[in-house]
N, C-alpha and C. Protein backbone atom coordinates (compact mmCIF):
# COMPACT_ATOMS: atom_id res chain seq x y z
N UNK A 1 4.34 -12.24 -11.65
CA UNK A 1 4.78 -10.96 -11.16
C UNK A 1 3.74 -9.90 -11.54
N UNK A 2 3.28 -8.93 -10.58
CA UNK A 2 2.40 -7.74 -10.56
C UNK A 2 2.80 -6.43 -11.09
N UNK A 3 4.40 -6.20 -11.46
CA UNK A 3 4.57 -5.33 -11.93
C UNK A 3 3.65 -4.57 -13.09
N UNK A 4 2.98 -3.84 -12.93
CA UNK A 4 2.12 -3.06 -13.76
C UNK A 4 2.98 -1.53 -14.40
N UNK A 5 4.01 -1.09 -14.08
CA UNK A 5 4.74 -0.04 -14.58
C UNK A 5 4.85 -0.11 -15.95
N UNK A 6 4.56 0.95 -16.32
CA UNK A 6 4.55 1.06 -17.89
C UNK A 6 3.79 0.66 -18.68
N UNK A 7 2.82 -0.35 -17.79
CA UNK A 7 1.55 -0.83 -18.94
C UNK A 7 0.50 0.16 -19.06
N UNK A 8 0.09 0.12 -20.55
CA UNK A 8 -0.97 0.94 -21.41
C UNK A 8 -2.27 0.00 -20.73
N UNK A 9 -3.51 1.15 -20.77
CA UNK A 9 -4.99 0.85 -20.81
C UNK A 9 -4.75 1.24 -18.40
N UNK A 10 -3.99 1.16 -18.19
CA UNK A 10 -4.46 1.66 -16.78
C UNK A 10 -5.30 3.33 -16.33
N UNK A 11 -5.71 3.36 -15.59
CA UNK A 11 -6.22 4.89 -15.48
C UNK A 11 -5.39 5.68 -14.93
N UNK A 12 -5.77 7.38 -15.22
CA UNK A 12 -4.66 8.02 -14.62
C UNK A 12 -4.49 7.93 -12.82
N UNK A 13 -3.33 8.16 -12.38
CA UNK A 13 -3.81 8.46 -11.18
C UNK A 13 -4.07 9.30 -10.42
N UNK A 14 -4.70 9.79 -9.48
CA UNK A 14 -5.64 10.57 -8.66
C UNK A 14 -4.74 10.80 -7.56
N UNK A 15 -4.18 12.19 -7.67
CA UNK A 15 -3.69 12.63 -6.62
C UNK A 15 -4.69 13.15 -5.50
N UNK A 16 -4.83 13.13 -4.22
CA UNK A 16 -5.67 13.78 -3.18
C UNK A 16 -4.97 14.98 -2.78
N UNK A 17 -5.10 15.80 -2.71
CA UNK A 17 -4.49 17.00 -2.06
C UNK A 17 -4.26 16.93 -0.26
N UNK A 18 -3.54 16.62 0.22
CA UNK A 18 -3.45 16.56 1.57
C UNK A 18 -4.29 15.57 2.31
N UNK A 19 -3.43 14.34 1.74
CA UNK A 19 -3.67 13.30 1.69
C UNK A 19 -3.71 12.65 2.97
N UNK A 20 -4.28 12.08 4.13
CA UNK A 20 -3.66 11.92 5.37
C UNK A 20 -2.94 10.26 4.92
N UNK A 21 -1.73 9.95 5.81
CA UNK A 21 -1.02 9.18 5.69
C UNK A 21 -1.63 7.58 5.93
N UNK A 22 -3.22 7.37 6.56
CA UNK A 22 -3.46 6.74 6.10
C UNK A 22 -5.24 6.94 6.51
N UNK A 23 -6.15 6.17 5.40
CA UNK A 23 -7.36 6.32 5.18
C UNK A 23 -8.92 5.59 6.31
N UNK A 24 -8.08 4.64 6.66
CA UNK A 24 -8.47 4.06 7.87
C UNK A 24 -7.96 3.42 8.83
N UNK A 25 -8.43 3.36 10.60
CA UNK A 25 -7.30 2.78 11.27
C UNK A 25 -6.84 1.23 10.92
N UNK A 26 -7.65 0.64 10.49
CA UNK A 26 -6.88 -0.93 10.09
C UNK A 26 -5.58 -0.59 9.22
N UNK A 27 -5.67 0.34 7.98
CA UNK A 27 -4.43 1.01 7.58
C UNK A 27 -3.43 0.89 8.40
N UNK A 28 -3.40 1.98 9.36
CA UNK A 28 -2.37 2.06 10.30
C UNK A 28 -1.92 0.60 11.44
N UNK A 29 -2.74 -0.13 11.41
CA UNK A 29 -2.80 -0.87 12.60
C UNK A 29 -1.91 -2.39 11.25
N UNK A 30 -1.86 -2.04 10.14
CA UNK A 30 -1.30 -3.09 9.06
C UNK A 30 0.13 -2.76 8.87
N UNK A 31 0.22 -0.86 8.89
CA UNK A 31 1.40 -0.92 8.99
C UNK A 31 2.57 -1.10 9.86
N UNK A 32 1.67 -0.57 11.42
CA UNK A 32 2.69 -1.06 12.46
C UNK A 32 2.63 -2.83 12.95
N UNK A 33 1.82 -3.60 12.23
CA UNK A 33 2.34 -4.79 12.38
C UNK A 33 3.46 -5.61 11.98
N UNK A 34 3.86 -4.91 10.38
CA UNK A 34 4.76 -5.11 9.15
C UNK A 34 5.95 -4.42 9.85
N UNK A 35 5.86 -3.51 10.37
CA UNK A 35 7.12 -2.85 11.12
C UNK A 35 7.26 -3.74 12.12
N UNK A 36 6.83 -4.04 12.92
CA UNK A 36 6.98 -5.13 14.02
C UNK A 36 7.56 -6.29 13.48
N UNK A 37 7.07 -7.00 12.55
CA UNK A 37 7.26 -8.36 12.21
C UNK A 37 8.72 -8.07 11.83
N UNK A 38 8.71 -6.91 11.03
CA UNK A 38 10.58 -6.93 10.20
C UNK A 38 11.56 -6.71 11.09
N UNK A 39 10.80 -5.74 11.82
CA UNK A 39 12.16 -5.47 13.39
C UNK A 39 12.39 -6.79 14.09
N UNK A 40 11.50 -7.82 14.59
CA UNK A 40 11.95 -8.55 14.88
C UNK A 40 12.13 -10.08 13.97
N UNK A 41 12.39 -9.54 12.75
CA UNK A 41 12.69 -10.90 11.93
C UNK A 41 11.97 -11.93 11.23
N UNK A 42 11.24 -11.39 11.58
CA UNK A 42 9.97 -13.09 11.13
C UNK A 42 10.64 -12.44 9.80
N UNK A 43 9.94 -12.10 8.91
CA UNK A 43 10.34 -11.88 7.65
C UNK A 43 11.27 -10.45 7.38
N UNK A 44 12.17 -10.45 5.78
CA UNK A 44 12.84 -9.49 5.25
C UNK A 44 12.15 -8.57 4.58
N UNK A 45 12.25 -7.34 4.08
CA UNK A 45 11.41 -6.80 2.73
C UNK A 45 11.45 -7.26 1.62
N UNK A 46 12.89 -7.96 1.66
CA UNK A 46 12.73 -8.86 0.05
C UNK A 46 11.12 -9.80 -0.09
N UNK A 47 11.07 -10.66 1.17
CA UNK A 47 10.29 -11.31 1.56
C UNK A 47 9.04 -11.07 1.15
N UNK A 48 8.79 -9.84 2.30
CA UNK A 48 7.37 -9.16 2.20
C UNK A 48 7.17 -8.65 0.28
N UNK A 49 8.32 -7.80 -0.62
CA UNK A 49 8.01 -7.70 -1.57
C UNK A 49 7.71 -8.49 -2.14
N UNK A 50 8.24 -9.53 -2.30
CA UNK A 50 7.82 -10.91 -2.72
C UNK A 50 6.21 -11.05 -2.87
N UNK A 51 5.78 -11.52 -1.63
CA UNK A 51 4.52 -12.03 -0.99
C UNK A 51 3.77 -11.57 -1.93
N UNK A 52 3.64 -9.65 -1.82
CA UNK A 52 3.27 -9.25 -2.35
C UNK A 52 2.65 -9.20 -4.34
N UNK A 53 3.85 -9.87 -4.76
CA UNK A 53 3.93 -9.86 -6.17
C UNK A 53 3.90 -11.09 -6.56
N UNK A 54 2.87 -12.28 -5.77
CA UNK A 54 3.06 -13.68 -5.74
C UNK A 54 1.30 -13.58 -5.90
N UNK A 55 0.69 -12.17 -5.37
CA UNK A 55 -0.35 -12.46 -5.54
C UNK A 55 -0.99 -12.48 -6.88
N UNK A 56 -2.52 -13.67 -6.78
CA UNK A 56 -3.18 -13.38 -8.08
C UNK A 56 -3.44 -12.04 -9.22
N UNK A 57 -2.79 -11.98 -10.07
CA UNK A 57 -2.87 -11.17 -10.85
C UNK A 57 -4.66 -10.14 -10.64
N UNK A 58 -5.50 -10.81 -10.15
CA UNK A 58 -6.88 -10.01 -10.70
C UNK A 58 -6.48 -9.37 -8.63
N UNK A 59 -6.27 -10.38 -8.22
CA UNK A 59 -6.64 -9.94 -6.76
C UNK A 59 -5.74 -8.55 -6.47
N UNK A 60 -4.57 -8.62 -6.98
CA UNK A 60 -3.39 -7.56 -6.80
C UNK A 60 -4.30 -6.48 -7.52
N UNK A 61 -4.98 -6.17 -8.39
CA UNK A 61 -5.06 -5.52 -9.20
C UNK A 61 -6.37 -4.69 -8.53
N UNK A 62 -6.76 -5.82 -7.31
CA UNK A 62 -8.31 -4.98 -6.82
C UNK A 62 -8.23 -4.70 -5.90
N UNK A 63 -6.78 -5.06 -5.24
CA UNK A 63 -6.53 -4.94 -3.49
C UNK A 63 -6.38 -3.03 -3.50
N UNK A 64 -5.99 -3.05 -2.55
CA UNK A 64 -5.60 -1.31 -1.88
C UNK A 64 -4.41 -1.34 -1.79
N UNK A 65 -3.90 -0.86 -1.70
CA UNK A 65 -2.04 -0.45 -0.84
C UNK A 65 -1.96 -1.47 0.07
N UNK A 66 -2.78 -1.14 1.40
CA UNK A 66 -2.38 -2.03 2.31
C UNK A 66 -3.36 -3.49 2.53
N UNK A 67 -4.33 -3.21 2.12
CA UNK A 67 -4.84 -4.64 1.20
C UNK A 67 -3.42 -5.61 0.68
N UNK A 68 -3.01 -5.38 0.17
CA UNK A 68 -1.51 -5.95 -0.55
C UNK A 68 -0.61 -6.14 0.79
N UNK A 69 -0.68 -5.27 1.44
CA UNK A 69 0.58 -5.40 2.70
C UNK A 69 -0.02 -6.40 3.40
N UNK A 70 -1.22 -6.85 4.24
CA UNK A 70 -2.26 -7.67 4.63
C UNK A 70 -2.01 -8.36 4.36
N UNK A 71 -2.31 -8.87 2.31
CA UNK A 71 -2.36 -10.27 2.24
C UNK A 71 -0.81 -10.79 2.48
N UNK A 72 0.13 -10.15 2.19
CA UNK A 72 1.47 -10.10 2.30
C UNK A 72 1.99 -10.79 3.77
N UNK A 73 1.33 -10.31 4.76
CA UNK A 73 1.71 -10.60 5.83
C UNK A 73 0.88 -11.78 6.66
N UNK A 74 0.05 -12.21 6.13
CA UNK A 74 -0.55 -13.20 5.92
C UNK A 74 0.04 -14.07 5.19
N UNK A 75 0.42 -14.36 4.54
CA UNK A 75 1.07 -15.06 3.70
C UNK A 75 2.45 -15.35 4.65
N UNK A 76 2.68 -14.61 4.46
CA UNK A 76 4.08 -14.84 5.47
C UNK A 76 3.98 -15.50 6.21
N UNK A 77 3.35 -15.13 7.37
CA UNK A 77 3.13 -15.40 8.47
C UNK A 77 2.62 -17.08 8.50
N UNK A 78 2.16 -17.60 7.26
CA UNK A 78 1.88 -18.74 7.11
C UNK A 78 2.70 -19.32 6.45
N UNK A 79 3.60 -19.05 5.34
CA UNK A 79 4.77 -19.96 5.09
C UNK A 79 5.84 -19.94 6.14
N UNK A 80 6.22 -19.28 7.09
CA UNK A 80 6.89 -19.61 8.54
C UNK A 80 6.01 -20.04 9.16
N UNK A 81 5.88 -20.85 9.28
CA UNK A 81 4.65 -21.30 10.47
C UNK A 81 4.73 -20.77 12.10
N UNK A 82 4.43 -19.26 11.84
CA UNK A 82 4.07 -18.81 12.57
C UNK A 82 2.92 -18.58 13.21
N UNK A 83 1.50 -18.67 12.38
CA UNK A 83 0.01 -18.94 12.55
C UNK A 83 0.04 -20.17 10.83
N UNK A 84 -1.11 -20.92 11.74
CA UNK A 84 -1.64 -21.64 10.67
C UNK A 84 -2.80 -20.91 10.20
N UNK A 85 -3.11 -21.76 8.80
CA UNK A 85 -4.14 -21.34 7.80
C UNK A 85 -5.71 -21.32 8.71
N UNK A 86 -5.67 -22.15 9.78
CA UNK A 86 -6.48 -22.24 10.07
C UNK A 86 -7.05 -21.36 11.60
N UNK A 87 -5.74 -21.10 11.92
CA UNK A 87 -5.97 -20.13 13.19
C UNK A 87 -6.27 -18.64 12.64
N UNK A 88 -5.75 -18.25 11.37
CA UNK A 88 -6.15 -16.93 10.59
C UNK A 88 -7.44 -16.98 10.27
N UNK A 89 -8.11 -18.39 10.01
CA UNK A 89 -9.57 -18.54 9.41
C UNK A 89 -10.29 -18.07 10.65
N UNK A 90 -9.77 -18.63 11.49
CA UNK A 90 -10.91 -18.58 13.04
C UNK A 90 -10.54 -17.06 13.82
N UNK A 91 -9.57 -16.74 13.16
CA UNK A 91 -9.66 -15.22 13.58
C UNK A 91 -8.86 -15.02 14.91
């Protein structure tokens, strides 16, 4: 589990002042996929939180926000065999 709340030695965090909602379009284009997938079921948020907190401790720790949602939905998307490991490889 990735829970990092409350642990000592992290840095502070860095608020942006008018922040736009997201930093690049793959951003946006990660989140309306995750909205898609849940509206129609493939996976729950329990699910997706899951995914999320299943990842490698160093990798969670270096991903982005939606870096994390990505691998998340990837993941998913491959324990339902909805795409294989290998159709994600080939893009």
């Amino acid at each position: 589990m990735n829970d990092v709340g409350g642990m000592v030695g992290f840095p502070p965090i860095e608020e942006e002042l008018d922040e736009p909602p997201f930093h690049s379009d793959w951003e946006a284009h990660v989140f309306a996929l995750c909205r898609a997938l849940l509206g129609h079921g493939i996976f729950n948020l329990d699910e997706f939180r899951d995914a999320i907190e299943r990842m490698p401790p160093q990798e969670y720790l270096a991903a982005s926000y939606y870096e994390k949602w990505f691998h998340a939905i990837v993941t998913l998307l491959v324990e339902k065999g909805v795409l294989t490991a290998e159709e994600i490889a080939g893009g």
